[in-house]
Protein backbone atom coordinates (compact mmCIF):
# COMPACT_ATOMS: atom_id res chain seq x y z
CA UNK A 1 15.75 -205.48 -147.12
CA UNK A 2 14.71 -202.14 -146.61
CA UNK A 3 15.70 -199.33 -149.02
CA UNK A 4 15.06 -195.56 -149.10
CA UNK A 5 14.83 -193.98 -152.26
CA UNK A 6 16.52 -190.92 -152.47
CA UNK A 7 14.83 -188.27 -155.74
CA UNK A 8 17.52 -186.49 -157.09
CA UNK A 9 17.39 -182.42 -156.33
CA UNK A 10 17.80 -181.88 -160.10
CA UNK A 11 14.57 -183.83 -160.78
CA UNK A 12 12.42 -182.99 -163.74
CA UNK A 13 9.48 -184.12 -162.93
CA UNK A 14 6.62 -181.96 -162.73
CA UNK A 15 2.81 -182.30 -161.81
CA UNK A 16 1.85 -183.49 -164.95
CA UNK A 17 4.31 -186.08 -165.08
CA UNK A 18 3.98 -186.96 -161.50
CA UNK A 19 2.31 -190.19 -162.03
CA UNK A 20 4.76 -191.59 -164.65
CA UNK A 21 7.70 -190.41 -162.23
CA UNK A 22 6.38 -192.26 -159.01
CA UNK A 23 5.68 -195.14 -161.03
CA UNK A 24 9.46 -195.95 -162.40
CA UNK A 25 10.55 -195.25 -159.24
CA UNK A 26 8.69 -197.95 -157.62
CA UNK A 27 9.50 -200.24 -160.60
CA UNK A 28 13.15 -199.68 -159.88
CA UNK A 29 12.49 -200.27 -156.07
CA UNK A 30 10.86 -203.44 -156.59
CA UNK A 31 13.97 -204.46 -159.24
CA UNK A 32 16.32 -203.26 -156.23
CA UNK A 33 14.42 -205.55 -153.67
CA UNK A 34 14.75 -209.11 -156.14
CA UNK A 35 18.12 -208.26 -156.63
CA UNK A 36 18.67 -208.14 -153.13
CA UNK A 37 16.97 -210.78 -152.47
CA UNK A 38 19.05 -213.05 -154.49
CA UNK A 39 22.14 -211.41 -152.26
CA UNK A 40 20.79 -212.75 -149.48
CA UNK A 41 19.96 -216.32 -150.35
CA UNK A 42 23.74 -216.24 -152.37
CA UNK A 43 25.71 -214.51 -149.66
CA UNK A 44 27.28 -212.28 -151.76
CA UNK A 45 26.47 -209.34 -153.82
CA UNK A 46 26.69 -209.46 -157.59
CA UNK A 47 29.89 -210.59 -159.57
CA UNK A 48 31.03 -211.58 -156.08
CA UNK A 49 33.38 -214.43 -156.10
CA UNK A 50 32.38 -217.66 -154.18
CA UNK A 51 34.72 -218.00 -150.92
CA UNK A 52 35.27 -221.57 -151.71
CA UNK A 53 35.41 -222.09 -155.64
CA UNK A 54 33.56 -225.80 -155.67
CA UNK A 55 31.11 -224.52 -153.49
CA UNK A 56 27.63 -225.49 -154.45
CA UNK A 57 25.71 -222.13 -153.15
CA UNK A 58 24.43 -221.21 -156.35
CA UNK A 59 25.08 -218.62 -159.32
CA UNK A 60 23.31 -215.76 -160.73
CA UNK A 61 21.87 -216.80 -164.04
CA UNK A 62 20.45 -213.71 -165.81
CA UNK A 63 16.94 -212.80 -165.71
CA UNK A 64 13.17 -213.85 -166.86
CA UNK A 65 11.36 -212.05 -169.64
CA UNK A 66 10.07 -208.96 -169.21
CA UNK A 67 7.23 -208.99 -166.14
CA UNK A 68 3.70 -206.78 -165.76
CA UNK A 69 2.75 -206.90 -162.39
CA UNK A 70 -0.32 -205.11 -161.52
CA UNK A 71 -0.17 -202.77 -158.10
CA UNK A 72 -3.22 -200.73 -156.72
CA UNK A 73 -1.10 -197.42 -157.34
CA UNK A 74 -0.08 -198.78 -161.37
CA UNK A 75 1.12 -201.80 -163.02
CA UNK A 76 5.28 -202.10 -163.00
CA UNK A 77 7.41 -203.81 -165.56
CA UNK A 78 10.78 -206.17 -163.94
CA UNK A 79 12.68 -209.00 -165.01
CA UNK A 80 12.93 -211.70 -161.75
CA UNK A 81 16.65 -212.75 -161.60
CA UNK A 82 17.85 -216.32 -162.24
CA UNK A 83 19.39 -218.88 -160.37
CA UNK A 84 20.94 -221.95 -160.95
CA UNK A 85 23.37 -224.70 -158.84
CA UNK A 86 21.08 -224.61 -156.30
CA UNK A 87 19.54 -227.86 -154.73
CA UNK A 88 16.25 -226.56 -155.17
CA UNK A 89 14.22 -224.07 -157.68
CA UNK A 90 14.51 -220.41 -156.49
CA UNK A 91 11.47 -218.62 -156.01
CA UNK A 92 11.14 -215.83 -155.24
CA UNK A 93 8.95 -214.41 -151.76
CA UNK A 94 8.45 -210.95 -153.22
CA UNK A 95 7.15 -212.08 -156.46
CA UNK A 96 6.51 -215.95 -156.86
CA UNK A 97 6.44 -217.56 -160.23
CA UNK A 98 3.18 -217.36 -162.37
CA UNK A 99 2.35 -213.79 -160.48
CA UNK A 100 0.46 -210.99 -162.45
CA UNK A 101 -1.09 -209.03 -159.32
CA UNK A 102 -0.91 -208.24 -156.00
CA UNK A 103 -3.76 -209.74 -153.67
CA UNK A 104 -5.27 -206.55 -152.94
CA UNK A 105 -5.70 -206.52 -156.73
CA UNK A 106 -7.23 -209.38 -157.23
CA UNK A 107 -9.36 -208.06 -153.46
CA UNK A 108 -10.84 -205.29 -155.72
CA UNK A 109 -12.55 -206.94 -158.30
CA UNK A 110 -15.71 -208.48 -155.71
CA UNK A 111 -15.22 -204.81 -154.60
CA UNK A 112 -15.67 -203.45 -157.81
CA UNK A 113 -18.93 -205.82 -158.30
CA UNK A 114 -20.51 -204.98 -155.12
CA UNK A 115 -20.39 -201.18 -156.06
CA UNK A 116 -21.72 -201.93 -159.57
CA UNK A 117 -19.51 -203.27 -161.82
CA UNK A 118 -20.67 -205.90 -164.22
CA UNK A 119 -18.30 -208.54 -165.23
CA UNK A 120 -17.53 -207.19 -168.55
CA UNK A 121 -16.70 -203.89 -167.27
CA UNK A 122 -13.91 -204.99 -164.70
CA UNK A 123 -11.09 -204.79 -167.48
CA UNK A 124 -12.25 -201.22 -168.71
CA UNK A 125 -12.13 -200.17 -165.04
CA UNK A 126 -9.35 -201.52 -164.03
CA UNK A 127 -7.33 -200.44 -166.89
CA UNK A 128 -8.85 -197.25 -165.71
CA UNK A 129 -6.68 -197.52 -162.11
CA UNK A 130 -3.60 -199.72 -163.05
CA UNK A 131 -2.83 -198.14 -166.11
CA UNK A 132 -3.26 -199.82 -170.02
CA UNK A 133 -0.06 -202.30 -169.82
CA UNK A 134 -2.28 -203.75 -166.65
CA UNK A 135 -2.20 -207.46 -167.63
CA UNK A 136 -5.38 -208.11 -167.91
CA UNK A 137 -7.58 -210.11 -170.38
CA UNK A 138 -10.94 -211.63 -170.81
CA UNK A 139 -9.25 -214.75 -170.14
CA UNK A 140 -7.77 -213.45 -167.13
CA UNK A 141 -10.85 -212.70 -165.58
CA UNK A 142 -12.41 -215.94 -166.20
CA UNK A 143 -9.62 -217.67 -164.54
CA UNK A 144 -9.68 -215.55 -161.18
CA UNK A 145 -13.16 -216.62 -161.01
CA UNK A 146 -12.36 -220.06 -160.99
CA UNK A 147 -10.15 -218.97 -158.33
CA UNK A 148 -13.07 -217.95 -156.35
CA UNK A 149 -15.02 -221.13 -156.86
CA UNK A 150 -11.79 -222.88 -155.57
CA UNK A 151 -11.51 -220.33 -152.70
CA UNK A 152 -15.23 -221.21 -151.84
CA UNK A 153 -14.90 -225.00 -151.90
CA UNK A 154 -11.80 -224.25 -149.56
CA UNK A 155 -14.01 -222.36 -147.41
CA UNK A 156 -16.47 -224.75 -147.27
CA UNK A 157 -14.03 -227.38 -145.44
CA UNK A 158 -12.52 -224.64 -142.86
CA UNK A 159 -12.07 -225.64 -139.29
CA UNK A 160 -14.32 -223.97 -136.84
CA UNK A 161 -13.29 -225.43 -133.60
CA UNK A 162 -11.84 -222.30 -132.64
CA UNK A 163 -15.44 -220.17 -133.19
CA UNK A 164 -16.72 -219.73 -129.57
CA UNK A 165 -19.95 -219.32 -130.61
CA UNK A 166 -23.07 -216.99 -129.19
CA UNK A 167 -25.39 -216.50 -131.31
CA UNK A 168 -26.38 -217.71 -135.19
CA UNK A 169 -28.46 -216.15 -137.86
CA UNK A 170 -29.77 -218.33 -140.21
CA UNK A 171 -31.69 -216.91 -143.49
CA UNK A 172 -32.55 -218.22 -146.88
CA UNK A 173 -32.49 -216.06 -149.35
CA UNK A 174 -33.80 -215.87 -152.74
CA UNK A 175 -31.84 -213.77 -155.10
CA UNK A 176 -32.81 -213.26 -158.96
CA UNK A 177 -29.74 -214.38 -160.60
CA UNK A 178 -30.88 -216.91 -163.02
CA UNK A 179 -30.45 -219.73 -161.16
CA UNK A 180 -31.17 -223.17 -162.75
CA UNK A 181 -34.41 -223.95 -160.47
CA UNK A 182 -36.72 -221.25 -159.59
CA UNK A 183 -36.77 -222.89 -156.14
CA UNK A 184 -33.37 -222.46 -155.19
CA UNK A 185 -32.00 -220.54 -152.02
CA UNK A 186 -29.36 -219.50 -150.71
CA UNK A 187 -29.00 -220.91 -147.27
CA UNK A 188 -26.61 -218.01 -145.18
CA UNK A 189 -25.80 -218.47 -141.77
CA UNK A 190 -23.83 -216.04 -139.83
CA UNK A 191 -22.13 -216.14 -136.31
CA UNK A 192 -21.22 -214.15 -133.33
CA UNK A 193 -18.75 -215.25 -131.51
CA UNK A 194 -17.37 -214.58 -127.62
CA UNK A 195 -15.62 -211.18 -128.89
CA UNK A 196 -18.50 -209.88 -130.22
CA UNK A 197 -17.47 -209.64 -133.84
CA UNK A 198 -19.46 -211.51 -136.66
CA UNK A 199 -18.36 -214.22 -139.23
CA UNK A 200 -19.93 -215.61 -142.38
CA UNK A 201 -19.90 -219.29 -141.65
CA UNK A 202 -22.65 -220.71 -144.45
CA UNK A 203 -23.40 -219.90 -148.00
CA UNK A 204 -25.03 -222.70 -149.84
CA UNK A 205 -28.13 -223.27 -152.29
CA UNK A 206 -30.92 -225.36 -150.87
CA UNK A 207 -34.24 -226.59 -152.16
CA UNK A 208 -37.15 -224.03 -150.83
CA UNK A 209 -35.40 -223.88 -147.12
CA UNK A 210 -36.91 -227.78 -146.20
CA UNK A 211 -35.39 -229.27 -143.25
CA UNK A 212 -33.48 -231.86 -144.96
CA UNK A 213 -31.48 -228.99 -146.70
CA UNK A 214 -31.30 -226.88 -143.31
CA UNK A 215 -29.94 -229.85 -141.38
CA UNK A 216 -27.49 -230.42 -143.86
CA UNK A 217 -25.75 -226.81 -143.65
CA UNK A 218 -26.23 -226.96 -139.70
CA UNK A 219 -24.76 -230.90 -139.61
CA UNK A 220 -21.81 -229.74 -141.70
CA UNK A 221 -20.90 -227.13 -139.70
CA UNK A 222 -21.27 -229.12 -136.25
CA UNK A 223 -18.87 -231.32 -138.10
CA UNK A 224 -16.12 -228.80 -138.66
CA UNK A 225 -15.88 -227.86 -135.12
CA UNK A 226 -18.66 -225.34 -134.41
CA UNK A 227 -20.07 -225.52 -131.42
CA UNK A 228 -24.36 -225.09 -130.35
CA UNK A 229 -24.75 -221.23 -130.05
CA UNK A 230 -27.10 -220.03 -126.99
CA UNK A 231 -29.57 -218.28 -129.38
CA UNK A 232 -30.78 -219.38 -132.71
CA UNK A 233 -32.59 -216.07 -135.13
CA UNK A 234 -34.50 -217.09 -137.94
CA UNK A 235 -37.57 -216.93 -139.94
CA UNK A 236 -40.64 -218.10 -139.13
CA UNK A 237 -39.78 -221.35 -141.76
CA UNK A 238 -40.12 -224.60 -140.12
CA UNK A 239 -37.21 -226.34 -142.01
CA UNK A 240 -34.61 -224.49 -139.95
CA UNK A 241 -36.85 -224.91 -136.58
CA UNK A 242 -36.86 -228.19 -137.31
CA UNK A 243 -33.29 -228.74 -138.71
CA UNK A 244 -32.12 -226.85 -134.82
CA UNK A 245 -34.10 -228.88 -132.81
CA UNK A 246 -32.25 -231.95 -134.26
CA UNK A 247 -28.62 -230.65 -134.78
CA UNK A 248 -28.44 -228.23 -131.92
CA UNK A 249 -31.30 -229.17 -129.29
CA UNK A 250 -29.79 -226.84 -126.39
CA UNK A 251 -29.86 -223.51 -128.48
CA UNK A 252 -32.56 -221.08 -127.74
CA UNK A 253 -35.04 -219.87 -130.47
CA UNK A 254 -35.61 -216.47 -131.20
CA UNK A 255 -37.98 -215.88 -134.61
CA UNK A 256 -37.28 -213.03 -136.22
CA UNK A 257 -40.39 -209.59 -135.84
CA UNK A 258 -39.70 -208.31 -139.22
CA UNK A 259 -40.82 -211.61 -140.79
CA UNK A 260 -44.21 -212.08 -138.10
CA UNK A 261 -45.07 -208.48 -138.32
CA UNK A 262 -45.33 -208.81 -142.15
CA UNK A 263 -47.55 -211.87 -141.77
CA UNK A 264 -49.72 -210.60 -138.98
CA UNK A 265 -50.17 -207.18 -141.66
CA UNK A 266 -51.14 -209.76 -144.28
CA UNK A 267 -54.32 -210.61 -142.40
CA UNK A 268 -54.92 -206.55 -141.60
CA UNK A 269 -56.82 -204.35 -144.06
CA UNK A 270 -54.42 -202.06 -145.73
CA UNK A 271 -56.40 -199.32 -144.17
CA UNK A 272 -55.76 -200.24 -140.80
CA UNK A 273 -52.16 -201.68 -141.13
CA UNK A 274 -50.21 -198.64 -140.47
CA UNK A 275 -52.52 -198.72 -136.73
CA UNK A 276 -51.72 -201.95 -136.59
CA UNK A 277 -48.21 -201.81 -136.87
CA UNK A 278 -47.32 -199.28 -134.54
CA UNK A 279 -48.86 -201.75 -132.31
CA UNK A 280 -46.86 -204.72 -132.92
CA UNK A 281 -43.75 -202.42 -132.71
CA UNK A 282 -45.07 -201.44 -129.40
CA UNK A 283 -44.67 -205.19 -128.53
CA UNK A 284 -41.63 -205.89 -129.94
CA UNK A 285 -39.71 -203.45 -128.02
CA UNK A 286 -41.24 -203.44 -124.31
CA UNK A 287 -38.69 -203.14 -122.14
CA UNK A 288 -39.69 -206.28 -119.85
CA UNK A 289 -41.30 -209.45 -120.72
CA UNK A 290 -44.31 -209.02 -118.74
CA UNK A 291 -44.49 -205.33 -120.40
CA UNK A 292 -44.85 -207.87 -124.13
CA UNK A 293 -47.23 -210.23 -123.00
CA UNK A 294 -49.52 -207.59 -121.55
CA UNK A 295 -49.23 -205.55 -124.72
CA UNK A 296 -50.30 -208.53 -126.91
CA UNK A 297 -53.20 -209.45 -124.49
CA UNK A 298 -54.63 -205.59 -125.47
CA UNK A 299 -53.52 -206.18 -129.15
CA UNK A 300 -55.47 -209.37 -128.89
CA UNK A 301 -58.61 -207.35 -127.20
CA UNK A 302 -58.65 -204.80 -130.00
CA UNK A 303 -58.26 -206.61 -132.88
CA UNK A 304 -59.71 -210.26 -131.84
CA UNK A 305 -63.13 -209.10 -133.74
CA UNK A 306 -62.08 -207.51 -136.68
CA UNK A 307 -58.95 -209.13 -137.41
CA UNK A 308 -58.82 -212.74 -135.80
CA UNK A 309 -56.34 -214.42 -138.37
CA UNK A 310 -53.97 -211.58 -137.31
CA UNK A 311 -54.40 -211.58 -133.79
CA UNK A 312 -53.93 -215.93 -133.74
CA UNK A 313 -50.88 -215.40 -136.31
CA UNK A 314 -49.36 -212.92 -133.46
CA UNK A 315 -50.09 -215.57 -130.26
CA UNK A 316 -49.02 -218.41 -132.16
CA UNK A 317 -45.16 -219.07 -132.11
CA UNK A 318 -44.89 -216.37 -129.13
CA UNK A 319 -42.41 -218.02 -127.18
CA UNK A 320 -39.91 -218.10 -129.77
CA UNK A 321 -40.68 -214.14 -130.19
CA UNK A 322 -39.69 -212.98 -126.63
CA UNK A 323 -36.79 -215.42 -126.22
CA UNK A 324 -34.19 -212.54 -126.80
CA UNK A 325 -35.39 -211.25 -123.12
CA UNK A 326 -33.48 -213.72 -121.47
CA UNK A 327 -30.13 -212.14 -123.18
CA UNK A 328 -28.63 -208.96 -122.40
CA UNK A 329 -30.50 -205.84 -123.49
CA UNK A 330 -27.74 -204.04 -125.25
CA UNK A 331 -28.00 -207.04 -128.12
CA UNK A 332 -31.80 -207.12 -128.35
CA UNK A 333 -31.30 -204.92 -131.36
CA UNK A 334 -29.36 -207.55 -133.24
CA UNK A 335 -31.96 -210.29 -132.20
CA UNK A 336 -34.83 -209.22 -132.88
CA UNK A 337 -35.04 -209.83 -136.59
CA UNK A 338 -32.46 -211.49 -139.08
CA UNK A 339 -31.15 -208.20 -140.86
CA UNK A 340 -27.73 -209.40 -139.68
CA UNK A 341 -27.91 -211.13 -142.51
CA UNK A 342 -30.51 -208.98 -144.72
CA UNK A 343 -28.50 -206.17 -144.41
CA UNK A 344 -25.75 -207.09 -145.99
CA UNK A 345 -27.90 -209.27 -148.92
CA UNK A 346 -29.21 -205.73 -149.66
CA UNK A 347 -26.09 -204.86 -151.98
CA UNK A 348 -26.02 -208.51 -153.17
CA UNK A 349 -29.42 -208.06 -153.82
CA UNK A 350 -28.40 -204.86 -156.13
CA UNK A 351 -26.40 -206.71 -157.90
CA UNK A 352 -27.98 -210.01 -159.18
CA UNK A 353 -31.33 -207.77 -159.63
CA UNK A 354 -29.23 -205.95 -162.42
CA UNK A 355 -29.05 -209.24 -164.80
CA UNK A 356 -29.92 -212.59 -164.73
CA UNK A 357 -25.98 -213.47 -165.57
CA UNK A 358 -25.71 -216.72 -163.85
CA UNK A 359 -26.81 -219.84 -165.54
CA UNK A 360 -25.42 -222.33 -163.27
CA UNK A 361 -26.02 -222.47 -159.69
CA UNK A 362 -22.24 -222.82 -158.21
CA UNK A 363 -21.18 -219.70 -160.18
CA UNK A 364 -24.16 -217.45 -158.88
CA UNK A 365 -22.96 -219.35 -154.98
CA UNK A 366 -19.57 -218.53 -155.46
CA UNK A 367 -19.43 -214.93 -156.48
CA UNK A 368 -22.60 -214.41 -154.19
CA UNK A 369 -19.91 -215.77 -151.65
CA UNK A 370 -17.08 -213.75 -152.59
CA UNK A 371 -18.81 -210.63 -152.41
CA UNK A 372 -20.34 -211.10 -148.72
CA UNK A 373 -16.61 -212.05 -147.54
CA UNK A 374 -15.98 -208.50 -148.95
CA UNK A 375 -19.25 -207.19 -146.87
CA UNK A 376 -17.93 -209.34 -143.91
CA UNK A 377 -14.58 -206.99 -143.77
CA UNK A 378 -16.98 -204.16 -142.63
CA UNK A 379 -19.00 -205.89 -139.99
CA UNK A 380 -19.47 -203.71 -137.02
CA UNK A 381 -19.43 -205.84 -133.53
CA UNK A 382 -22.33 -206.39 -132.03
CA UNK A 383 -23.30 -203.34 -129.12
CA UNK A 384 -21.40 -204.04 -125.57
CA UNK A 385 -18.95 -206.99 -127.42
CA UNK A 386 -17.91 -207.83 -123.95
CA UNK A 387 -21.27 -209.14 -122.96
CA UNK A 388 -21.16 -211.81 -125.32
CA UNK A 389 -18.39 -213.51 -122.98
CA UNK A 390 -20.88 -213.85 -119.94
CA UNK A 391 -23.51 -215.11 -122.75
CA UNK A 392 -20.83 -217.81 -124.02
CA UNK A 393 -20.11 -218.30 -120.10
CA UNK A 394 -23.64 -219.02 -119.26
CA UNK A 395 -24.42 -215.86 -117.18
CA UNK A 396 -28.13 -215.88 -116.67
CA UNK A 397 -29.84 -212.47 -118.09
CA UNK A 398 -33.76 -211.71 -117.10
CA UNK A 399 -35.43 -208.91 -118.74
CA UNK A 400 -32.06 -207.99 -120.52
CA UNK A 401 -30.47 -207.57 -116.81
CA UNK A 402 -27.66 -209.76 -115.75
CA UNK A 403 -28.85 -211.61 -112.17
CA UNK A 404 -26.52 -214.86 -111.33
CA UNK A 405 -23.72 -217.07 -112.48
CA UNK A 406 -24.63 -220.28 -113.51
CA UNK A 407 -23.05 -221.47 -109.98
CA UNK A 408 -25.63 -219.33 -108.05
CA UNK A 409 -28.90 -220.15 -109.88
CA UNK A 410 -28.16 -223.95 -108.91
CA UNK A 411 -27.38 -222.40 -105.07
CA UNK A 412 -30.98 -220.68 -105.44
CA UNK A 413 -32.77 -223.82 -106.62
């Protein structure tokens, strides 16, 4: 049902009227596609007489009321044609029954929040873009956010069989939106998968990141379908260490160096930490293993006398700080440290900062939720996406180097 508008030659509109123009003619193009729609499913154009008179194919009835429908270029007035004899209620495919907007509509308002937008500003600004007859109401807005919650429930029960999975990121994050307890997180775990591109697959609240409420998220998901990923990047909190070991005992453990090189700076003088650091850095990105370990053994040296709390904070936990050497170097960047998931917490973070709006915990999960899926449309893939297949395949990486298959390390042992 394809139609080409044609603007007549004698046309009066003008720039200042261009808006108004290009608007009626896509409200008449939309009119012209539901009355064509209605041709098809009839057979026959309008006043059209049936071929066979006692035929029960159905008869235009007249219209509905009066429609708004809000469109990202304006909001349209039509009047959805009628049908009756027909065995079952017509709706429409264009514009189903009970429609006020399009979905990229209703896409823009987490947008609109995660560039700044409080809630009570969304009508004023959309208004702004769709035009005043945008129907839109306080009312309105309340019920697309119980949308969301119902969206996010939804979510929550996805299948994720088909996720092959490489590597996890698993965070918990406090955010200041008045939440009910004080010691409420949010427990976020994010994926990569075999392609190399990156998928939200946990957002949940959780009491102070224990292992009871980490083995929970990770049990949940194992239920759904998703499979043990080779590498596990967290924190240095012992709930999710704990909650992996259980739920997924084969994954690998890689703690994340932003988190252990602010609590080896803790035990540091502040005049001394910026020394300090550069060290630690030094560490963190040697190009070899043996490079690492030989760098910490001259960290230790240094600073075992004047700084022994942050020289045993360093040593301790060091096997889960050089696990990402046994993966290919292009990723070590993304497993390193867990800003795969602070990164994109950093505009969420902007947001619930600005006011203390939630009073209930699901509300502040849900729209927290909502507005990461919008992040998650902008995820870039992690560097050399291909790699991630010979990770899922079990290709064995030393130093960030590929050496054998699985097939030839058992031949070598």
């Amino acid at each position: 049902m394809k139609k080409i508008i044609a603007v007549p030659a004698t046309s009066s509109a003008t720039w200042e009227t261009l808006e108004t123009f290009a608007r009626a003619q896509v409200q008449d193009f939309i009119q012209q596609l539901l009355e064509d729609e209605v041709t098809e499913l009839l057979g026959r154009p309008k006043s059209a007489r049936r071929a066979v008179v006692d035929a029960s194919t159905g008869a235009r009835n007249g219209h509905g009321k009066p429609r708004r429908l809000a469109l990202m270029n304006g909001t349209v007035t039509v009047r959805r044609p009628r049908v009756r004899d027909l065995e079952e209620r017509f709706v429409s495919r264009l514009l189903p029954l009970f429609q006020r907007r399009t979905p990229e509509v209703s896409a823009l308002l987490p947008d609109l929040y995660l560039h700044g937008l409080a809630l009570g500003d969304f009508e004023l600004a959309l208004r702004g873009l769709l035009g005043d007859a945008a129907p839109l109401s306080a009312s309105s807005l309340v019920r697309l956010k119980a949308t969301w919650q119902a969206q996010y429930a939804a979510w929550q029960q996805r299948d994720l069989s088909d996720i092959k999975l490489v590597y996890l990121w698993a965070d918990g994050v406090y955010v200041k939106a008045g939440l009910e307890d004080s010691k409420a997180a949010l427990l976020v775990v994010i994926g990569a998968a075999a392609d190399g591109r990156k998928h939200v697959l946990a957002v949940t609240s959780g009491e102070r990141e224990s292992t009871e409420s980490w083995a929970a998220v990770l049990r949940d998901l194992k239920a759904r379908g998703l499979r043990a990923p080779k590498l596990i990047i967290a924190d240095g909190h012992l709930g999710i260490w704990g909650a992996g070991a259980t739920i997924y005992p084969t994954s690998d453990e890689q703690r994340c160096w932003n988190h252990k090189l602010r609590n080896v700076l803790d035990a540091v003088s502040k005049k001394r930490q910026a020394e300090v650091k550069a060290q630690l850095q030094a560490i963190a990105h040697a190009e070899t293993l043996r490079a690492a370990t030989t760098l910490r053994d001259t960290f230790a040296r240094t600073y075992g006398r004047v700084f022994p709390k942050a020289v045993a904070c360093l040593e301790r936990d060091w096997e889960r700080l050089v696990a990402y050497y046994a993966f290919p170097q292009e990723h070590w960047a993304h497993l390193r440290t867990t800003n795969v998931i602070e990164s994109p917490f950093a505009a969420v973070r902007l947001r619930t900062s600005a006011a203390k709006r939630f009073k209930r915990v699901d509300n502040a999960t849900a729209l927290i939720w909502k507005t990461l899926l919008v992040v998650e449309h902008h995820f870039r893939k992690l560097n050399a996406p291909h790699l991630c297949t010979a990770v899922y395949d079990g290709v064995v990486f030393r130093d960030g180097i590929r050496t054998a298959t699985p097939a030839q390390e058992r031949r070598a042992a």
